[in-house]
PDB file of N, CA and C in Angstrom:
ATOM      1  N   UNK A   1      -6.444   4.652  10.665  1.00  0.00           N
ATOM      2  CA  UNK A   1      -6.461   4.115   9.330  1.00  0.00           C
ATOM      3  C   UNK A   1      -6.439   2.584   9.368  1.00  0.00           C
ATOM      4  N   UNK A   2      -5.607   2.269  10.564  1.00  0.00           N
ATOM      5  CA  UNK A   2      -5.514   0.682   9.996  1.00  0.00           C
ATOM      6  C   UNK A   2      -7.137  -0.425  10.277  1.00  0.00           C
ATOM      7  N   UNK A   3      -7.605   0.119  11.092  1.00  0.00           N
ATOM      8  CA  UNK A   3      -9.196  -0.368  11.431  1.00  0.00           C
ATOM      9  C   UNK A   3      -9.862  -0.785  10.375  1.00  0.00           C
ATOM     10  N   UNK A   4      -9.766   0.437   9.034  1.00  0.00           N
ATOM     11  CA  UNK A   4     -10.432   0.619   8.202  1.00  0.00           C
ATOM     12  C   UNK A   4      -9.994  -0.514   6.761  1.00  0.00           C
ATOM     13  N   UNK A   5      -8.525  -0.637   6.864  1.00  0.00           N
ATOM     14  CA  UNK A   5      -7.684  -1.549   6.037  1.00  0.00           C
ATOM     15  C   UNK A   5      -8.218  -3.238   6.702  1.00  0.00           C
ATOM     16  N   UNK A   6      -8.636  -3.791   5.104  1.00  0.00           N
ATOM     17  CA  UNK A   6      -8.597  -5.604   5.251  1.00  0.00           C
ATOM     18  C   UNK A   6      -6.673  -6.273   5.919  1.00  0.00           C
ATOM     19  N   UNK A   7      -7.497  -7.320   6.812  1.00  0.00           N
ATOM     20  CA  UNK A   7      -6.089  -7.751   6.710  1.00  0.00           C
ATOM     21  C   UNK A   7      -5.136  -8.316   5.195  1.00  0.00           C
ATOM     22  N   UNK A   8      -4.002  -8.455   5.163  1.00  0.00           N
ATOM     23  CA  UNK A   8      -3.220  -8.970   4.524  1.00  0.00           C
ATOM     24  C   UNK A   8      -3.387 -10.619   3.889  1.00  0.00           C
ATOM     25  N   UNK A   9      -3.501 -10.778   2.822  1.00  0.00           N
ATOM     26  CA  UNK A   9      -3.543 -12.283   3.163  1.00  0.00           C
ATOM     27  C   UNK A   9      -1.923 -13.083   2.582  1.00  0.00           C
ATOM     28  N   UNK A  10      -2.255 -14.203   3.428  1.00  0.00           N
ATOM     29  CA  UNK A  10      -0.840 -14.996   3.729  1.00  0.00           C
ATOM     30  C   UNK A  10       0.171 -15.022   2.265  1.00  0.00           C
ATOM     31  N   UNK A  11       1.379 -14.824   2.254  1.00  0.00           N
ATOM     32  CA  UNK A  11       2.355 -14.969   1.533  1.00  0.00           C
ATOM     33  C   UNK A  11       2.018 -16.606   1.134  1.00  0.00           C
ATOM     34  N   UNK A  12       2.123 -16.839  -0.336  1.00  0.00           N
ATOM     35  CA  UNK A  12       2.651 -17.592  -0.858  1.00  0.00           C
ATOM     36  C   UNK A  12       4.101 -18.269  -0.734  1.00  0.00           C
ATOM     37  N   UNK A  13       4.309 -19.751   0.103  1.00  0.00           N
ATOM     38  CA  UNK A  13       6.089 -20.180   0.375  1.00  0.00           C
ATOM     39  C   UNK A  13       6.863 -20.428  -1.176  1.00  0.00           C
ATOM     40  N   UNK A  14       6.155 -20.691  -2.274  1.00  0.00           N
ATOM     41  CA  UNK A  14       6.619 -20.856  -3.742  1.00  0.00           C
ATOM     42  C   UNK A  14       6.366 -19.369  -4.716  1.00  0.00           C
ATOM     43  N   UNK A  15       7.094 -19.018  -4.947  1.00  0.00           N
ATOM     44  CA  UNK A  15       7.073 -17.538  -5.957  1.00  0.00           C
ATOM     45  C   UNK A  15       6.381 -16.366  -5.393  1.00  0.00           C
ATOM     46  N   UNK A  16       6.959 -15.581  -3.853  1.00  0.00           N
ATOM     47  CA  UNK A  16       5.693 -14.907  -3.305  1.00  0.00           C
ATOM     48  C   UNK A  16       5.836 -13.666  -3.725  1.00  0.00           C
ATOM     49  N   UNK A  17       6.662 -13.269  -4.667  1.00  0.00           N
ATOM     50  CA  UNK A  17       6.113 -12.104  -5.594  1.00  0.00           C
ATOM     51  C   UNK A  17       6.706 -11.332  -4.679  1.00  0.00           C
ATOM     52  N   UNK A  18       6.469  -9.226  -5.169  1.00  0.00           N
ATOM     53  CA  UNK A  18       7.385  -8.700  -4.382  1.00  0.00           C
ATOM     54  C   UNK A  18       6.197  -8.563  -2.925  1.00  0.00           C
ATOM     55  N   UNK A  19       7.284  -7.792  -2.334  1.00  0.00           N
ATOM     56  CA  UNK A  19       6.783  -7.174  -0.780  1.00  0.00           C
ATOM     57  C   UNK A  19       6.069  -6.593  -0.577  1.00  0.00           C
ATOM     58  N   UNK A  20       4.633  -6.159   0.046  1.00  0.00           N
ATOM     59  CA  UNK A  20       3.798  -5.286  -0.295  1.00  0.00           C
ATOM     60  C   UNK A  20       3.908  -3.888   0.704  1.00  0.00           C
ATOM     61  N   UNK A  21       3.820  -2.593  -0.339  1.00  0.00           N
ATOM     62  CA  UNK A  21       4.632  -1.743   0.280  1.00  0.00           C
ATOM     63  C   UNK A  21       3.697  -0.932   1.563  1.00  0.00           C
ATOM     64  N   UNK A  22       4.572  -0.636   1.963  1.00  0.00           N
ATOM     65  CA  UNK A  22       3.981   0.058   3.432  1.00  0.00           C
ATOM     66  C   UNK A  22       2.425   0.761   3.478  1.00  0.00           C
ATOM     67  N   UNK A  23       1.448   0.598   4.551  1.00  0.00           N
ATOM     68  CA  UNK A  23       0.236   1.450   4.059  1.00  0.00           C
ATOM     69  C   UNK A  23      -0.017   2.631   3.979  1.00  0.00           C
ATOM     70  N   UNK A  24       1.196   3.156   5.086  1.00  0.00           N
ATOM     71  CA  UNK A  24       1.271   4.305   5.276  1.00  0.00           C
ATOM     72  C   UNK A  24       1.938   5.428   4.284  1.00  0.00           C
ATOM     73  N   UNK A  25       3.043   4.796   3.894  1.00  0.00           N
ATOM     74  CA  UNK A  25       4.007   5.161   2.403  1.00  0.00           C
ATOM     75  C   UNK A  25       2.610   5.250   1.115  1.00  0.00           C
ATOM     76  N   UNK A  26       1.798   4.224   1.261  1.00  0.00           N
ATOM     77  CA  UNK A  26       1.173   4.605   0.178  1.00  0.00           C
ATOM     78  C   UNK A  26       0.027   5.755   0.152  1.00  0.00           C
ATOM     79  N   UNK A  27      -0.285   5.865   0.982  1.00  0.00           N
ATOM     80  CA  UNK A  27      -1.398   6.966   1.351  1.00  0.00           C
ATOM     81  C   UNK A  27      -0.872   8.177   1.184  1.00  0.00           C
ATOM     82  N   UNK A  28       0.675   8.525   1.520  1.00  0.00           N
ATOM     83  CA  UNK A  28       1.073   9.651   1.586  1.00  0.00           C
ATOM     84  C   UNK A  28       1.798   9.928   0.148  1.00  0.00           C
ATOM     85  N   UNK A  29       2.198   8.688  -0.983  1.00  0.00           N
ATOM     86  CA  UNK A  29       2.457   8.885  -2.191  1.00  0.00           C
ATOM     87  C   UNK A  29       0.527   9.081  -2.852  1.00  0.00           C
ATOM     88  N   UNK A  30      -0.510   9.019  -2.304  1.00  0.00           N
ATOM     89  CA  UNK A  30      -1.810   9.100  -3.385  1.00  0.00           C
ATOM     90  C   UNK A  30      -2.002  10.812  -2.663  1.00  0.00           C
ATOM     91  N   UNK A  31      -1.843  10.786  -2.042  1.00  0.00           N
ATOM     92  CA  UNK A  31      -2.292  12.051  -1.038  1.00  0.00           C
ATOM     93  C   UNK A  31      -1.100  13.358  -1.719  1.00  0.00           C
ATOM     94  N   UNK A  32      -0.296  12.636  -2.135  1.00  0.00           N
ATOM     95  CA  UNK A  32       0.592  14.153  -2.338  1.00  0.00           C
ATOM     96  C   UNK A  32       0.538  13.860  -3.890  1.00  0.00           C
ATOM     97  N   UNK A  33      -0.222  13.156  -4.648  1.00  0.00           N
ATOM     98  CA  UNK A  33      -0.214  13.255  -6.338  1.00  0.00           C
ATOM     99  C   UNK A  33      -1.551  14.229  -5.971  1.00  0.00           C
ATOM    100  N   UNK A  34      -2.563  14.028  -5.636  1.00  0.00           N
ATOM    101  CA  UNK A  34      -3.821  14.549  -5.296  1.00  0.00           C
ATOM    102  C   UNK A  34      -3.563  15.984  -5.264  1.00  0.00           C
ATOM    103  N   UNK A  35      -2.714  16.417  -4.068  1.00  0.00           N
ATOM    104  CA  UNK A  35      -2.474  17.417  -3.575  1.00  0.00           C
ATOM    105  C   UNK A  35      -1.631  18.233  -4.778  1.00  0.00           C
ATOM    106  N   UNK A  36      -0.646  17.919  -5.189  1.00  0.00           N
ATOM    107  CA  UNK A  36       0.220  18.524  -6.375  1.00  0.00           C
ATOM    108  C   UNK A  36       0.131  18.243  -7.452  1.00  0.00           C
ATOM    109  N   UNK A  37      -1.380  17.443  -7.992  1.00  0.00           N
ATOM    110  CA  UNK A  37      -1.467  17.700  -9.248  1.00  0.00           C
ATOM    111  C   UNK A  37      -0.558  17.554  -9.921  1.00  0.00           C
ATOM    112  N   UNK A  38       0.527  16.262  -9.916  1.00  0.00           N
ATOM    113  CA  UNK A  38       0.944  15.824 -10.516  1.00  0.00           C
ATOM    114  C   UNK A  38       0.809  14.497 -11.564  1.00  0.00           C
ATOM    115  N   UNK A  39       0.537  14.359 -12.474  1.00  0.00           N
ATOM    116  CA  UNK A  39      -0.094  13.500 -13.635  1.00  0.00           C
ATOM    117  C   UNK A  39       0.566  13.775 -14.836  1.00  0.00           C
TER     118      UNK A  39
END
């Protein structure tokens, strides 16, 4: 998966907003709405 993912681009040092969440965490939160039809 990660091949396929752009890199990240650089944090802002003034207001850098939140953390960006894991890639893997997110694939497996789109993958299990998908899957369980939850909406």
């Amino acid at each position: 998966m990660a091949p396929l993912l752009p890199e990240r681009p650089a944090r802002r040092f003034r207001y850098p907003g939140r953390l960006p969440v894991n890639d893997r965490a997110a694939l497996r939160a789109i993958v299990y709405v998908l899957c369980e039809s939850v909406s």
